[in-house]
Protein backbone atom coordinates (compact mmCIF):
# COMPACT_ATOMS: atom_id res chain seq x y z
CA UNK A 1 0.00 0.00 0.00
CA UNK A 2 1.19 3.28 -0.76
CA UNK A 3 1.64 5.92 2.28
CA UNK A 4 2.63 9.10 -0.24
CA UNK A 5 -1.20 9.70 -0.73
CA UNK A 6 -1.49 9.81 3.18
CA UNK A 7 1.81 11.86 3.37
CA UNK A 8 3.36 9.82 5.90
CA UNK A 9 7.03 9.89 6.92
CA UNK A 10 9.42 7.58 8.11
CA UNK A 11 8.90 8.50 11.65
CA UNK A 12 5.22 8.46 11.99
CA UNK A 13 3.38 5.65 13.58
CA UNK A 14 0.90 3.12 11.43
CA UNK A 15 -0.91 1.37 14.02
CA UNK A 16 -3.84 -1.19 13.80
CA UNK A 17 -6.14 0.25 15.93
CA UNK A 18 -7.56 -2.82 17.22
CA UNK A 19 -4.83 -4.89 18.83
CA UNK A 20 -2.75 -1.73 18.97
CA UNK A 21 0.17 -3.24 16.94
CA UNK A 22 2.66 -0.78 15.01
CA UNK A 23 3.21 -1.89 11.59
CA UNK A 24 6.70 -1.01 10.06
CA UNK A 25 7.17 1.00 7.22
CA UNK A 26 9.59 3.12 5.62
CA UNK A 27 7.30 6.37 5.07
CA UNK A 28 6.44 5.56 1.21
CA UNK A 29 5.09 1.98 1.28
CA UNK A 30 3.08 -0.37 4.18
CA UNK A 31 3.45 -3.65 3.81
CA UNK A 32 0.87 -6.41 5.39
CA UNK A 33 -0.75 -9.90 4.91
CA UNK A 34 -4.09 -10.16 4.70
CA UNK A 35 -6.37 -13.54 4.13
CA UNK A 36 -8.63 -13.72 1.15
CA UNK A 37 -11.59 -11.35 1.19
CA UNK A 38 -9.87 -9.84 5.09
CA UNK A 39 -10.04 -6.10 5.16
CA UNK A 40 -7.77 -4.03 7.67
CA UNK A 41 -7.60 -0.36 9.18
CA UNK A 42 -5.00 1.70 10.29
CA UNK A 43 -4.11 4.82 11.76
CA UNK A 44 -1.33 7.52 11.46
CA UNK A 45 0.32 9.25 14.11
CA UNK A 46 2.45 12.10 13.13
CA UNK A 47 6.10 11.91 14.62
CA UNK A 48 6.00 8.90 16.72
CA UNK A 49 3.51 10.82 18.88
CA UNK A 50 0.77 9.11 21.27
CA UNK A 51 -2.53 7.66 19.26
């Protein structure tokens, strides 16, 4: 998934706001597995801050 359209930067948080994990990425692209037909949500925080 691209993260340019959501103009995120290397040191924001991507989180998964439902089991609070932080996904890794390297401010252009988010990388994830997801099962046939699974959907997922997350959300940026800018600069590492609290979310």
């Amino acid at each position: 998934m691209p993260l340019g359209s959501g103009a995120a930067r290397p040191a924001d948080r991507i989180r998964e706001p439902w089991t609070h994990t932080d996904v890794p990425h390297d401010g252009r692209h988010l990388t994830v597995d997801l099962p046939a037909h699974g959907a997922a949500l997350f959300r940026r925080t800018e600069d590492g801050g609290r979310g």
